[in-house]
C-alpha atoms as a PDB file:
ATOM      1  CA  UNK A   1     -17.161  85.131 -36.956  1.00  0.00           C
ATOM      2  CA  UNK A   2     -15.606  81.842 -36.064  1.00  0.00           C
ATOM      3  CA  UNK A   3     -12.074  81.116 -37.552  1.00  0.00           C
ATOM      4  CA  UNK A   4     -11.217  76.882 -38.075  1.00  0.00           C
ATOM      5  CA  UNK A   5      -8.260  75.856 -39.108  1.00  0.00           C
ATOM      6  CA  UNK A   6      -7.894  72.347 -40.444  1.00  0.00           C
ATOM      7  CA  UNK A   7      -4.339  70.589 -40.707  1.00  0.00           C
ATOM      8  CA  UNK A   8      -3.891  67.439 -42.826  1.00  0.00           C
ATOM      9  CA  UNK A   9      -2.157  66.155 -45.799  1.00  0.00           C
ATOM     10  CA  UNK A  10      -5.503  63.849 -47.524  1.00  0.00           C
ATOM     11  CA  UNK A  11      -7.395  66.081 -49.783  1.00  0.00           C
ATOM     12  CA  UNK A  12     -10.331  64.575 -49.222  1.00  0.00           C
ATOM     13  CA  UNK A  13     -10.283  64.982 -45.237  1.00  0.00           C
ATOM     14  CA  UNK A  14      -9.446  68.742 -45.712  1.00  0.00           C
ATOM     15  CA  UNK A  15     -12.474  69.249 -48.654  1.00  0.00           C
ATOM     16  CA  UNK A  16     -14.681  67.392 -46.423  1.00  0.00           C
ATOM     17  CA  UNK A  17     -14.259  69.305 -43.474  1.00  0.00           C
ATOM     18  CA  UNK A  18     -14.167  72.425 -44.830  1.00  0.00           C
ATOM     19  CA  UNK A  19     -17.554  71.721 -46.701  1.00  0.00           C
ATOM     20  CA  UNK A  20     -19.546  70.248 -43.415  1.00  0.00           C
ATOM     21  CA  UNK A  21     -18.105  73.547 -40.938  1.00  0.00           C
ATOM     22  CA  UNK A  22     -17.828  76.117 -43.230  1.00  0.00           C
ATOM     23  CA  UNK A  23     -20.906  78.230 -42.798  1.00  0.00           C
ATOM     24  CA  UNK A  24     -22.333  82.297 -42.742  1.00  0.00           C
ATOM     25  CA  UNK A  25     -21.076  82.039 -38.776  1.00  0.00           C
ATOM     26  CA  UNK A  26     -17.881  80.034 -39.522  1.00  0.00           C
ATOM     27  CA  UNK A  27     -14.871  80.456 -41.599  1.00  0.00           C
ATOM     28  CA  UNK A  28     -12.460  77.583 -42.388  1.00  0.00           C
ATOM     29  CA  UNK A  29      -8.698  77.362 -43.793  1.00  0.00           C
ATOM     30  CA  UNK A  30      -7.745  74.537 -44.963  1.00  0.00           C
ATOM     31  CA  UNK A  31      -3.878  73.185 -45.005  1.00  0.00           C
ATOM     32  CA  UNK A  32      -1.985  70.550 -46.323  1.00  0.00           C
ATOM     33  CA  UNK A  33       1.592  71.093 -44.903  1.00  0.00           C
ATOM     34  CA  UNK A  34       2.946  72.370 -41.717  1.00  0.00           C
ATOM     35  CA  UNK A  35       4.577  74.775 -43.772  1.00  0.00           C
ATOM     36  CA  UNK A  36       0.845  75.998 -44.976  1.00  0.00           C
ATOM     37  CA  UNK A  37      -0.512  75.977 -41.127  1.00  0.00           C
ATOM     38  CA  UNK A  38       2.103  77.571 -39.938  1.00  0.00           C
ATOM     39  CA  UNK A  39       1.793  80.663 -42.960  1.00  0.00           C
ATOM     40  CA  UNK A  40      -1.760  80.671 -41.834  1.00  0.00           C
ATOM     41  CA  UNK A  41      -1.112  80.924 -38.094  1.00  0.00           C
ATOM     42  CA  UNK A  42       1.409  83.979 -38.485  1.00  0.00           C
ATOM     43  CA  UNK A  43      -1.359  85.791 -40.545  1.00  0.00           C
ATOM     44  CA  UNK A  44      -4.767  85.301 -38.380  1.00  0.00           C
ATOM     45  CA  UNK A  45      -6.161  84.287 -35.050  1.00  0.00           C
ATOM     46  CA  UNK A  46      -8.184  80.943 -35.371  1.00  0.00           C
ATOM     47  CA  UNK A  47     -10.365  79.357 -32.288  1.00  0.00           C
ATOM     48  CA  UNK A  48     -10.047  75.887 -33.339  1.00  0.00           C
ATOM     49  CA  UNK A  49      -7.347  73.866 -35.242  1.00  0.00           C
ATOM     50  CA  UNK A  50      -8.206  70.123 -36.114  1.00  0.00           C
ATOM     51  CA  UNK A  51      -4.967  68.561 -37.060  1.00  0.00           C
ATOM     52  CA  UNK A  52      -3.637  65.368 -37.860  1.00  0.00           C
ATOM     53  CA  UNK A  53      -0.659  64.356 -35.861  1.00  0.00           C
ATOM     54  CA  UNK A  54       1.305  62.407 -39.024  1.00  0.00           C
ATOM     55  CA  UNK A  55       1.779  64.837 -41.480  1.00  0.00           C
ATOM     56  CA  UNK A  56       3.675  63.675 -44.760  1.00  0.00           C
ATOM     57  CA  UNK A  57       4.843  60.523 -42.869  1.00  0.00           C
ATOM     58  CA  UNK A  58       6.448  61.680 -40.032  1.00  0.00           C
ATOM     59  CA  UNK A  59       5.615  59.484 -36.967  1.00  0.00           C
ATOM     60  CA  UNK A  60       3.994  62.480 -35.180  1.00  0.00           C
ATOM     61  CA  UNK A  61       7.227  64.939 -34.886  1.00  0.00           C
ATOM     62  CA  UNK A  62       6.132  67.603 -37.336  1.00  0.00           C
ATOM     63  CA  UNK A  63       2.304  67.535 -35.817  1.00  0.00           C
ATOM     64  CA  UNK A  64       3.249  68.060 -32.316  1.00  0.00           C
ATOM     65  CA  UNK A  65       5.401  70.656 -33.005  1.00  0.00           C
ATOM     66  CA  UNK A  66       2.701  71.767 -34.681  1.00  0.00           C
ATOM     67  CA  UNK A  67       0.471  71.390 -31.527  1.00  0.00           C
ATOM     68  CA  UNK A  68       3.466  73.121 -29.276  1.00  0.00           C
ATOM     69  CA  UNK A  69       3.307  75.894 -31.589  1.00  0.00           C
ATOM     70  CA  UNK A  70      -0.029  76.985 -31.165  1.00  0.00           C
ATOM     71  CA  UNK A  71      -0.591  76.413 -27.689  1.00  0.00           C
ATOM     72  CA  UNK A  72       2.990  78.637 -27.373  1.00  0.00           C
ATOM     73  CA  UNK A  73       1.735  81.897 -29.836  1.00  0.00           C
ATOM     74  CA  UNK A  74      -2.253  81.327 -29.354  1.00  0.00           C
ATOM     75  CA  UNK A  75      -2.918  79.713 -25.650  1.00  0.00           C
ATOM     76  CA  UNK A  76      -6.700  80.196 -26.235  1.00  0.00           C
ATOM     77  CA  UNK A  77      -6.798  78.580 -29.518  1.00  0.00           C
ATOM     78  CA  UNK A  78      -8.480  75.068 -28.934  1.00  0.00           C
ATOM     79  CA  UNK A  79      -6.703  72.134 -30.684  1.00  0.00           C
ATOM     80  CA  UNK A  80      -8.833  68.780 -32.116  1.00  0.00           C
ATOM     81  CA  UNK A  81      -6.088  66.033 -33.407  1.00  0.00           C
ATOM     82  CA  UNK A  82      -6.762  63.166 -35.271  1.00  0.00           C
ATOM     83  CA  UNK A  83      -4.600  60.194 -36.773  1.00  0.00           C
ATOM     84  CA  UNK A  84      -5.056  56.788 -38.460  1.00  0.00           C
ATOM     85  CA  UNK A  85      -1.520  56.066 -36.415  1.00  0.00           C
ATOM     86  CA  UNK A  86      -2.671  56.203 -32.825  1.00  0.00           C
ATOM     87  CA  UNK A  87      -1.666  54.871 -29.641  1.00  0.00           C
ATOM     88  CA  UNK A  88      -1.556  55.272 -26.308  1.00  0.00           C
ATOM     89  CA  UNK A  89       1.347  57.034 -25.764  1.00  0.00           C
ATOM     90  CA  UNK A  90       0.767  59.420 -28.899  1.00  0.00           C
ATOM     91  CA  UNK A  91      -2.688  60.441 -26.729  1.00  0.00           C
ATOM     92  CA  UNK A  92      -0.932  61.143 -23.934  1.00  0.00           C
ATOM     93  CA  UNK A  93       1.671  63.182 -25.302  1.00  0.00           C
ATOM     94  CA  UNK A  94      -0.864  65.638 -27.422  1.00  0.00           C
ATOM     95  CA  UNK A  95      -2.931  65.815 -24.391  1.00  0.00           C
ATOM     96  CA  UNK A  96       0.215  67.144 -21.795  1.00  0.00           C
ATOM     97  CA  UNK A  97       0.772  69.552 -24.665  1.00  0.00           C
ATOM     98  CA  UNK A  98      -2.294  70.925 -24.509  1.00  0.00           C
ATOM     99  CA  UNK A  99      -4.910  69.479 -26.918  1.00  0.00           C
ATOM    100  CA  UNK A 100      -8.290  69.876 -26.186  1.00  0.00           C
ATOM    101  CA  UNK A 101      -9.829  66.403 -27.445  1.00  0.00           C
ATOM    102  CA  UNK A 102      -7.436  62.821 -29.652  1.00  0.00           C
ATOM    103  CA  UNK A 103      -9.424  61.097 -32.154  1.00  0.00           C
ATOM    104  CA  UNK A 104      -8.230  58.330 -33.779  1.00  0.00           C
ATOM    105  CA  UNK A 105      -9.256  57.836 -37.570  1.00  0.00           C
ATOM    106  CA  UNK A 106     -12.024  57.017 -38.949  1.00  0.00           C
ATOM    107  CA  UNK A 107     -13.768  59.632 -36.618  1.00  0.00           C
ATOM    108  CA  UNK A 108     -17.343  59.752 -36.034  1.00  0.00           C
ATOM    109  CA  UNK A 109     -18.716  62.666 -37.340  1.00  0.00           C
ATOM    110  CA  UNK A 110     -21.176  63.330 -34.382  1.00  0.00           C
ATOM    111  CA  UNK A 111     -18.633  62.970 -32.438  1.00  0.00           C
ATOM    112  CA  UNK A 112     -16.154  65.242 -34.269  1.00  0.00           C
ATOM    113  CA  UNK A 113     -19.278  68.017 -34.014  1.00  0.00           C
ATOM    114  CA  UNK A 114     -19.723  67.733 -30.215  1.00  0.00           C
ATOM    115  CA  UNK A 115     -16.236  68.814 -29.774  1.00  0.00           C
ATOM    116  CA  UNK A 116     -16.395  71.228 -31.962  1.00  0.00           C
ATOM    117  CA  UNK A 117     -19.588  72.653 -30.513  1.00  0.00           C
ATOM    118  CA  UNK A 118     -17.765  72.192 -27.031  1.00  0.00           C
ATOM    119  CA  UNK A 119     -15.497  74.499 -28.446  1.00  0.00           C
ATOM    120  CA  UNK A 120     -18.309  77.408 -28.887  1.00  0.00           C
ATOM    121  CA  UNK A 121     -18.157  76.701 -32.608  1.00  0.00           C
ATOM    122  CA  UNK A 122     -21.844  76.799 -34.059  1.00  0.00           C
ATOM    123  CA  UNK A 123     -21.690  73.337 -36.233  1.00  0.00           C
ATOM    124  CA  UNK A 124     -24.812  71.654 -38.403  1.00  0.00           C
ATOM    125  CA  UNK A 125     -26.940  69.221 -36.768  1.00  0.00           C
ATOM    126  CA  UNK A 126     -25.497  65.782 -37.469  1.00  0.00           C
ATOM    127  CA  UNK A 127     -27.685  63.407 -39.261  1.00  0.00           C
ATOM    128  CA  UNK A 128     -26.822  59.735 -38.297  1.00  0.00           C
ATOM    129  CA  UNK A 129     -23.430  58.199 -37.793  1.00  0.00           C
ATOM    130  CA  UNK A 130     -20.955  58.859 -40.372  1.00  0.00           C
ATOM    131  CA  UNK A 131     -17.224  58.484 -40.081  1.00  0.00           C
ATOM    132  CA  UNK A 132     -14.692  60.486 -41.495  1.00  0.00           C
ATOM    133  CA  UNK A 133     -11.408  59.042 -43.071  1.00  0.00           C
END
């Protein structure tokens, strides 16, 4: 089974997510906090983490920390982050720490699924273009 773990403080992103990737083949945790993520990460092994960068206001700190985290205690854990706060220089930093793919928000479903499918995930067949928050 496939282990997803999604990292961001709007309810409705993480209840969202969880309901389109959860599936029979895939199992998904869903966090609010870095404290949550970071409970979850000491207690199992996930193969993909889709995080947003600004968590609980933060310009970024707390989420790539986050992302340095991970890369530092699971190396082979791929990391997806999002944010509605992007810029250039934001991409560039989550990328030399070692994510595998920088969306900025609203993210195109399809789009979001390719990745994840990159990933080796097994995700449902998107139908149109959607965007999530």
């Amino acid at each position: 089974m496939k282990r997803i773990l999604i990292i961001d403080d709007e309810e409705t992103i993480l209840l969202s997510l969880s309901h389109l990737l959860r599936s029979d083949s895939v199992s998904v945790t869903a966090c609010g906090s870095v404290e949550e993520a970071a409970e979850a990460l000491s207690r199992d092994n996930f193969d993909l983490v889709i995080a947003d960068i600004r968590l609980s206001g933060v310009y970024g700190i707390e989420g790539v920390q986050m992302l340095e985290y991970i890369k530092d205690t699971s190396p082979g854990t791929s990391v997806i982050v999002m944010t509605a706060y992007g810029s250039s220089e934001m991409k560039d930093v989550v990328f030399e720490k070692g994510a595998f793919h920088y969306f900025e928000k609203p993210i195109d479903v399809s789009d979001l699924l390719d990745k994840i499918a990159a990933c080796g995930i097994p995700v449902p067949a998107a139908k149109g273009k959607r965007k999530c928050a």
